[in-house]
C-alpha atoms as a PDB file:
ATOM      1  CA  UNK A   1     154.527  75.891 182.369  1.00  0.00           C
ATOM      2  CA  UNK A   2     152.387  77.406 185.572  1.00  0.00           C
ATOM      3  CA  UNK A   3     148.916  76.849 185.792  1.00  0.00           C
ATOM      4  CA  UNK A   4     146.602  79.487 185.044  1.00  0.00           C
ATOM      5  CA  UNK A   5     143.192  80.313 186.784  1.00  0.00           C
ATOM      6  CA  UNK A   6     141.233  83.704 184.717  1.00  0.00           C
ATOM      7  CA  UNK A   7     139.214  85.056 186.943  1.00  0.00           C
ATOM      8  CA  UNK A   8     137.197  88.016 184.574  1.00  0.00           C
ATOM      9  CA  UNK A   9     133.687  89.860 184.529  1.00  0.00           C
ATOM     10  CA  UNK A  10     131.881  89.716 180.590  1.00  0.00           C
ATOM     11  CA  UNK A  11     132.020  92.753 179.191  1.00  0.00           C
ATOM     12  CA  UNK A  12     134.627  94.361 181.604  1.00  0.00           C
ATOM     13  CA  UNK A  13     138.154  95.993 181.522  1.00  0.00           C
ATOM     14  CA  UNK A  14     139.180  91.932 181.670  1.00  0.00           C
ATOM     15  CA  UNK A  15     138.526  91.339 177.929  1.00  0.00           C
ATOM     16  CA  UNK A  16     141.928  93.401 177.307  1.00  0.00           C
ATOM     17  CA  UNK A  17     143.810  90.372 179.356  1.00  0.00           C
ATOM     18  CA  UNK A  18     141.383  87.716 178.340  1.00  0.00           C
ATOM     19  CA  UNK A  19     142.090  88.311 174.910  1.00  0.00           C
ATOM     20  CA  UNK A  20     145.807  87.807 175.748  1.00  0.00           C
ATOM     21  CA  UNK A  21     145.284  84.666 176.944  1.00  0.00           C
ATOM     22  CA  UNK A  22     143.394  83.272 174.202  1.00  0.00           C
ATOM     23  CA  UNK A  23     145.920  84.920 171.646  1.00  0.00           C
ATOM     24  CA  UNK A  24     149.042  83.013 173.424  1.00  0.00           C
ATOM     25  CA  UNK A  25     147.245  79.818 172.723  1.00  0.00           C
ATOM     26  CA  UNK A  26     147.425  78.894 177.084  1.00  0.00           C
ATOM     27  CA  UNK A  27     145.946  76.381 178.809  1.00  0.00           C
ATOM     28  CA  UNK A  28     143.779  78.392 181.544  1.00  0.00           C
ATOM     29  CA  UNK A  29     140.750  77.867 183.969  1.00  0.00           C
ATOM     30  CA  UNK A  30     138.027  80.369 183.126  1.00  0.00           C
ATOM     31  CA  UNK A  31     136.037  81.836 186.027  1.00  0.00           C
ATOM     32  CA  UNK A  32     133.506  84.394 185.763  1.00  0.00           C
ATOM     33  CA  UNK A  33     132.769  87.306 188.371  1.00  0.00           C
ATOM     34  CA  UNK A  34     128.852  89.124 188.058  1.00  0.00           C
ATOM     35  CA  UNK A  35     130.003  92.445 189.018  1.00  0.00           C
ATOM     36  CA  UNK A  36     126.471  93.263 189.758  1.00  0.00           C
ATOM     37  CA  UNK A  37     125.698  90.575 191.838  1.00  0.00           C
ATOM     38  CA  UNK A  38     129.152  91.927 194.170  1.00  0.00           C
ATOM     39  CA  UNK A  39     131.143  88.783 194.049  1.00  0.00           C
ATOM     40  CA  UNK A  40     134.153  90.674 193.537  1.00  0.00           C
ATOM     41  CA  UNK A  41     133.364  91.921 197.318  1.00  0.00           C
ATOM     42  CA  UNK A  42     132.818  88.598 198.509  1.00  0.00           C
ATOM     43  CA  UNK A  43     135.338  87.421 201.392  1.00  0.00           C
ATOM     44  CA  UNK A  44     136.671  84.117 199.375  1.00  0.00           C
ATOM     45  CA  UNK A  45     137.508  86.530 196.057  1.00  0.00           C
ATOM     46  CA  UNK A  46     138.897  89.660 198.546  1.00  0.00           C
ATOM     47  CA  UNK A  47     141.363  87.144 199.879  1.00  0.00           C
ATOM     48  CA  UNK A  48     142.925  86.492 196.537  1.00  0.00           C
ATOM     49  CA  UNK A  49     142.600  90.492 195.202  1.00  0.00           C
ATOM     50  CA  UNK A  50     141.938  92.713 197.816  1.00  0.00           C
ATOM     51  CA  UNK A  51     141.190  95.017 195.102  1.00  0.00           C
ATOM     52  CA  UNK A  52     137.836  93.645 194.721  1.00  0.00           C
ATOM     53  CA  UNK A  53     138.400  94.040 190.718  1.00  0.00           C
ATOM     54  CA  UNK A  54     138.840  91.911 187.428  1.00  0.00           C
ATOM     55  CA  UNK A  55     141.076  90.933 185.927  1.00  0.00           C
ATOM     56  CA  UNK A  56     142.346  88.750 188.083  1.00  0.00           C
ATOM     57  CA  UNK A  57     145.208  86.169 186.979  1.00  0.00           C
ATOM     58  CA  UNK A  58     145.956  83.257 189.662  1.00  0.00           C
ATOM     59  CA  UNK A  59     149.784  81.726 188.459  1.00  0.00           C
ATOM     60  CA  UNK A  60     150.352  78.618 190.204  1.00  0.00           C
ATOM     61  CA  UNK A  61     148.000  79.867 192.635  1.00  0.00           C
ATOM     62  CA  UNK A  62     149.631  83.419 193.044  1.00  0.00           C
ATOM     63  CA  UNK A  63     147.437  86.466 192.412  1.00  0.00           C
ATOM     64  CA  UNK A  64     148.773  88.561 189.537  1.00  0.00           C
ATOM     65  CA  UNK A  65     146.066  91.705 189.090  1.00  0.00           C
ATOM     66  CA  UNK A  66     145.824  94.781 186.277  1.00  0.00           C
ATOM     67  CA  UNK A  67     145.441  94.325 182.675  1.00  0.00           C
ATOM     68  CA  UNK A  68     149.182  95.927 182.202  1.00  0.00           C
ATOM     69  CA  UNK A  69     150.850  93.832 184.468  1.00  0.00           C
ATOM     70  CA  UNK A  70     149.034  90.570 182.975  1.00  0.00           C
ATOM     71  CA  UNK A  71     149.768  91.310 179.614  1.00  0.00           C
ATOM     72  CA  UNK A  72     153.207  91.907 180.179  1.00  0.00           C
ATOM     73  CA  UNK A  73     153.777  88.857 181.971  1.00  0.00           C
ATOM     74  CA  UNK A  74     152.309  86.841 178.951  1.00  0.00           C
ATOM     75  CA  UNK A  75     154.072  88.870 176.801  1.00  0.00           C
ATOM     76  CA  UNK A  76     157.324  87.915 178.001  1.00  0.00           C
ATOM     77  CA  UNK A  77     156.095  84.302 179.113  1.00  0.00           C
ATOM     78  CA  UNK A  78     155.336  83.548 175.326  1.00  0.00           C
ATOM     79  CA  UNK A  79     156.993  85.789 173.256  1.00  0.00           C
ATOM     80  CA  UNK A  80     156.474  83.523 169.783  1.00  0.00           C
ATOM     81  CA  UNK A  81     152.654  84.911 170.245  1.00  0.00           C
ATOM     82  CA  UNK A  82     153.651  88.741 169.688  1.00  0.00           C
ATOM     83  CA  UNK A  83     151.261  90.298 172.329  1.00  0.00           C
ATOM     84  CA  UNK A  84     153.639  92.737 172.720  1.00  0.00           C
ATOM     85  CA  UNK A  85     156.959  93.779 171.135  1.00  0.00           C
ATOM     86  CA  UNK A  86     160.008  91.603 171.985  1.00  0.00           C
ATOM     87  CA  UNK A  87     164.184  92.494 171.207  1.00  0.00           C
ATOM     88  CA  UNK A  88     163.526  95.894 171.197  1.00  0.00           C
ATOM     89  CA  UNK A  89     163.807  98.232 174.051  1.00  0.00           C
ATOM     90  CA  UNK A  90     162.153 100.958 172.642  1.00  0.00           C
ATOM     91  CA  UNK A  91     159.117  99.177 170.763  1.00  0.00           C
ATOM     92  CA  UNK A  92     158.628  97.229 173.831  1.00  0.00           C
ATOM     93  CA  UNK A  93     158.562 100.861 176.081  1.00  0.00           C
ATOM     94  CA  UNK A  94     156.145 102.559 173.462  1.00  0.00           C
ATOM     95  CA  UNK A  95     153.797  99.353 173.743  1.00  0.00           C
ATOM     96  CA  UNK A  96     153.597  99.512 177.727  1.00  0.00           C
ATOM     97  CA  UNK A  97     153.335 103.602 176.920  1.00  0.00           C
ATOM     98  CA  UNK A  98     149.983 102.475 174.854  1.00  0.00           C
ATOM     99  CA  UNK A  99     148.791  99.661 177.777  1.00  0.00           C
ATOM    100  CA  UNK A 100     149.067 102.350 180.291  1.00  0.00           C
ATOM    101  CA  UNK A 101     147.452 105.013 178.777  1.00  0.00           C
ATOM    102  CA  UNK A 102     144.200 102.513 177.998  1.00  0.00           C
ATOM    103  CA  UNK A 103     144.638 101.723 181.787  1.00  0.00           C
ATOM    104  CA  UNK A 104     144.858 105.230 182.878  1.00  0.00           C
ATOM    105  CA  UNK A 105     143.576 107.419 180.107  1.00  0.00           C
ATOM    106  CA  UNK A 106     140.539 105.767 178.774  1.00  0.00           C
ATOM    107  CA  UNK A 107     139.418 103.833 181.717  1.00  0.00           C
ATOM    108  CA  UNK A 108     139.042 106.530 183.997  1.00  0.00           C
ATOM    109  CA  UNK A 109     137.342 108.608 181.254  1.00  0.00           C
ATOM    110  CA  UNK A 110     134.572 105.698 180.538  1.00  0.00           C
ATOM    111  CA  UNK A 111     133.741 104.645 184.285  1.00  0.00           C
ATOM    112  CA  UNK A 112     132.435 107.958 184.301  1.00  0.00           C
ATOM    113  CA  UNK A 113     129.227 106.909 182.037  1.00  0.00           C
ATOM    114  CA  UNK A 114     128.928 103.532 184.149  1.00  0.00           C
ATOM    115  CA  UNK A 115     128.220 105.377 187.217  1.00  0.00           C
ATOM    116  CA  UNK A 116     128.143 109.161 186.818  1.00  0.00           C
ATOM    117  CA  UNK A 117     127.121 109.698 191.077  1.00  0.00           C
ATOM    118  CA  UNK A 118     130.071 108.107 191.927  1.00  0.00           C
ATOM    119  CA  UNK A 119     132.218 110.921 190.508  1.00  0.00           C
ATOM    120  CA  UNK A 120     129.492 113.648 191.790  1.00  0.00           C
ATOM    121  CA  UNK A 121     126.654 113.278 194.014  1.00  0.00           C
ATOM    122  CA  UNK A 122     125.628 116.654 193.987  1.00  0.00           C
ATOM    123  CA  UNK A 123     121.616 117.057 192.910  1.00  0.00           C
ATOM    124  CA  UNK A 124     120.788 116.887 188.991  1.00  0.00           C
ATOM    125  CA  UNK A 125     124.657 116.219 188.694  1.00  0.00           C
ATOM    126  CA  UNK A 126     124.961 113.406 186.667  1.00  0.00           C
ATOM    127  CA  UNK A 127     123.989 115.061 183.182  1.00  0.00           C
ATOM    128  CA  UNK A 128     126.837 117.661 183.600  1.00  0.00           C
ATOM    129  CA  UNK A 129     129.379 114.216 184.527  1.00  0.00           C
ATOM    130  CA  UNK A 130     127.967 112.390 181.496  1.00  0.00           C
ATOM    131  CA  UNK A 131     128.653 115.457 179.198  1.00  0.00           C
ATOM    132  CA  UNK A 132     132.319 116.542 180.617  1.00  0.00           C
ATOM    133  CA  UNK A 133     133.077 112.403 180.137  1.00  0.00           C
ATOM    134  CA  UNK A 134     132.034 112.088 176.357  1.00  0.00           C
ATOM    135  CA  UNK A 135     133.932 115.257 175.819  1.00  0.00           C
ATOM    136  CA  UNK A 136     137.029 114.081 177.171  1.00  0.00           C
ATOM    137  CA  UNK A 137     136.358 110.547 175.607  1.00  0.00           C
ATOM    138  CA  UNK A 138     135.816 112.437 172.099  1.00  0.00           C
ATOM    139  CA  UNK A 139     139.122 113.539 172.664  1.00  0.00           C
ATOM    140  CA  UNK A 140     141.007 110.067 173.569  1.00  0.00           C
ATOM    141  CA  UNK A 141     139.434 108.051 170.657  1.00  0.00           C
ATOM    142  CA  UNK A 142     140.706 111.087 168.371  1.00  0.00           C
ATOM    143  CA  UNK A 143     144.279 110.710 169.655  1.00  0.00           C
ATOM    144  CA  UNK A 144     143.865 106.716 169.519  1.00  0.00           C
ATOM    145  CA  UNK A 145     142.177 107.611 165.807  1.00  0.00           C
ATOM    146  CA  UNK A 146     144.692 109.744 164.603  1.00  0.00           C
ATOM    147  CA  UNK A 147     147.604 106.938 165.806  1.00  0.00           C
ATOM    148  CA  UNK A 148     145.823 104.559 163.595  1.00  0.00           C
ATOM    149  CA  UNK A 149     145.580 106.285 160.460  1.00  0.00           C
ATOM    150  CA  UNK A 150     147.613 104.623 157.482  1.00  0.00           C
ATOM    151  CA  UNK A 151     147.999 101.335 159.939  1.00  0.00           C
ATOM    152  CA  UNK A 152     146.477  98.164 160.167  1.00  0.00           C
ATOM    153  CA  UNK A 153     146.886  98.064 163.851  1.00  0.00           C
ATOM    154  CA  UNK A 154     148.423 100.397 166.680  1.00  0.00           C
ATOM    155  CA  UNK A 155     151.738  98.928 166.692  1.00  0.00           C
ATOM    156  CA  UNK A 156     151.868  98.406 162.789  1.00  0.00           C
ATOM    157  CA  UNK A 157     151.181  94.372 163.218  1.00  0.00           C
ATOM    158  CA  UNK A 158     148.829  92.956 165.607  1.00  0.00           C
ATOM    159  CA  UNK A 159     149.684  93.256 169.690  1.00  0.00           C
ATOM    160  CA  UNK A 160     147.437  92.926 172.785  1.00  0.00           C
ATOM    161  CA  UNK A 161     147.629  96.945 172.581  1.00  0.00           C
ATOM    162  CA  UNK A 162     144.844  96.749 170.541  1.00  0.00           C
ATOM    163  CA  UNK A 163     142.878  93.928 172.217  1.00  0.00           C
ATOM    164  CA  UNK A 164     142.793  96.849 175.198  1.00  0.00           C
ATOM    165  CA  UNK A 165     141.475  98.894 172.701  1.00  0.00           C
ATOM    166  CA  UNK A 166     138.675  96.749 171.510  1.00  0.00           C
ATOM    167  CA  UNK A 167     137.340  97.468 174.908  1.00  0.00           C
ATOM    168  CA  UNK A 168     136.584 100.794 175.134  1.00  0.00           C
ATOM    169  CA  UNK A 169     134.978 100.778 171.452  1.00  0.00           C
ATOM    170  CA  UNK A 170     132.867  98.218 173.064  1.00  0.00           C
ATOM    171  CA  UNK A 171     132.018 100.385 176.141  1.00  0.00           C
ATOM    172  CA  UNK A 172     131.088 103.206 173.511  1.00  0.00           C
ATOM    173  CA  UNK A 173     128.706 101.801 171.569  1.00  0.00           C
ATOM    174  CA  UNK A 174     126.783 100.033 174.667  1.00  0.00           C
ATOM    175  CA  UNK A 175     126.594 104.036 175.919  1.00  0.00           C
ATOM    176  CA  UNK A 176     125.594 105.190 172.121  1.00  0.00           C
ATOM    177  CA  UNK A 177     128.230 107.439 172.109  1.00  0.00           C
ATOM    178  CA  UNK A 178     128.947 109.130 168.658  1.00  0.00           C
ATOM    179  CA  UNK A 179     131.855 107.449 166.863  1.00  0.00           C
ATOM    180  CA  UNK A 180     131.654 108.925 163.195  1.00  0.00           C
ATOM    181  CA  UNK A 181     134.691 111.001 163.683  1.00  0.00           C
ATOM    182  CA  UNK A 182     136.949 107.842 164.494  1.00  0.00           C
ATOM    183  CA  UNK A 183     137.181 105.840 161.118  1.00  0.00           C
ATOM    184  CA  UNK A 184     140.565 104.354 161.869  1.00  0.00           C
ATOM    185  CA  UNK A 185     139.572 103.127 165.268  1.00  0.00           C
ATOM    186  CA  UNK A 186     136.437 101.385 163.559  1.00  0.00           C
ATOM    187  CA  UNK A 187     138.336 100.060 161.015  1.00  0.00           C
ATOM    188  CA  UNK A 188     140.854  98.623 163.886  1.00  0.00           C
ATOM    189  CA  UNK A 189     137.916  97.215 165.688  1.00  0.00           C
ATOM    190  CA  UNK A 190     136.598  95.333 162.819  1.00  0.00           C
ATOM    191  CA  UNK A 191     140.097  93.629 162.120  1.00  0.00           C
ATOM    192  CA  UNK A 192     140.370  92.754 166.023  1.00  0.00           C
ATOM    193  CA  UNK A 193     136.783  91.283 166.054  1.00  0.00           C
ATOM    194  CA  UNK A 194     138.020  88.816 163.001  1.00  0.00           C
ATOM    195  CA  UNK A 195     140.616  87.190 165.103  1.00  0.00           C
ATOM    196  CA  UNK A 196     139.818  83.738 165.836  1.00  0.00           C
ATOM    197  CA  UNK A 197     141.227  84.609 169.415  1.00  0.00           C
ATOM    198  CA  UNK A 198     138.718  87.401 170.316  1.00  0.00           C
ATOM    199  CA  UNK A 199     136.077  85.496 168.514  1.00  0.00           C
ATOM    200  CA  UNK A 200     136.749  82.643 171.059  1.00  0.00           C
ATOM    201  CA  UNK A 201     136.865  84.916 174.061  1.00  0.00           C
ATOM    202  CA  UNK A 202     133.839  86.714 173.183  1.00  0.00           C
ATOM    203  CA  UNK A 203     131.544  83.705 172.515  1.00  0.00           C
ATOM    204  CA  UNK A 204     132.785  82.637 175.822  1.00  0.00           C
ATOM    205  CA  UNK A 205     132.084  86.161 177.963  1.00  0.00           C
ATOM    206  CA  UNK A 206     128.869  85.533 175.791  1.00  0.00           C
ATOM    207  CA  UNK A 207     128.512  82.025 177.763  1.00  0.00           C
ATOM    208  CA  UNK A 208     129.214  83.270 180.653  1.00  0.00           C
ATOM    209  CA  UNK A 209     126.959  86.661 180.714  1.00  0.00           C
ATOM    210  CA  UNK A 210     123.606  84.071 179.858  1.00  0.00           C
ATOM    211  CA  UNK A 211     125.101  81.838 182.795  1.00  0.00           C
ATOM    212  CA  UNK A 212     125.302  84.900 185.121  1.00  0.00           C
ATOM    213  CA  UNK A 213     121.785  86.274 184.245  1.00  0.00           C
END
């Protein structure tokens, strides 16, 4: 089996792939990136992802980089560990349908509240860029929310679909955002966050946050 080397940031996008890692039951080198100290823009980390982003999966020493593309590789790596769905064309297509709308839906939407004067820089901007964001996010987590009703989990059983999703509940309540409307999404969140998996990953993300501070 390759070698794996994890290179994430606690509390980023990287949980979605770190989770995946942890629920395939892999052998893997941990290494943290502080975002806010820049050492994703340090030379030595450029070299490997030019990116200058988590995650960041090193296989046998070859750079593999986006949450989709890692947890599609595990997927298919380990397929006994039913990140994603296996045998079935169209399950499988719906799955990477879900993975890439977290990547490209939600993300986008959320980055918005980490750093509002990067989208506008105009004077007294950021309020408006803070308010268009949690409409547009009110609108995701409905769609997510309404996906979710009368299911345990996105895809009916447990997948790294909803690992991703974990994320962005995450990002919402560190930005207080109002998530009374979206019962189904809390009540996927609270299954997630029982997994022994994600409770390993986050204790370690945990470890690593106190280590970075």
């Amino acid at each position: 089996m390759p070698q794996f080397t994890f290179y994430f940031a606690p509390g980023a996008c990287s949980l979605a792939s770190h989770i995946a890692l942890e629920e395939a039951g892999v052998a893997f080198e941990p290494k943290p990136v502080a975002l806010r100290k820049g050492e994703q823009m340090a030379p030595e980390y450029l070299a490997l992802n030019p990116k200058g982003k988590v995650p960041l999966l090193l296989v046998d020493g070859k750079p593999l980089t986006e949450n989709v593309a890692i947890i599609n590789y595990l997927a298919k790596l380990y397929p006994a560990a039913g990140l994603l769905p296996s045998n079935d064309a169209l399950a499988e297509a719906e799955a990477l349908s879900l993975l890439a709308y977290c990547s490209a839906g939600l993300h986008p939407v959320m980055s918005r509240f980490f750093g509002p004067q990067r989208f506008c820089d105009l004077p007294d901007a950021t309020a408006n860029v803070v308010k268009l964001a949690s409409e547009a996010n009110a609108k995701n987590f409905a769609i997510i929310d309404k996906m979710l009703a009368g299911k345990d989990f996105i895809l009916g059983t447990y997948s790294a679909v909803d690992g991703y999703l974990l994320v962005f509940w995450r990002w919402a309540q560190y930005h207080k955002l109002d998530l009374t409307a979206f019962p189904h999404y809390a009540a996927l969140v609270e299954r997630v966050m029982q997994r022994p998996a994600v409770q390993r990953v986050l204790a370690r993300e945990q470890e690593a946050q106190a280590a970075i501070a």
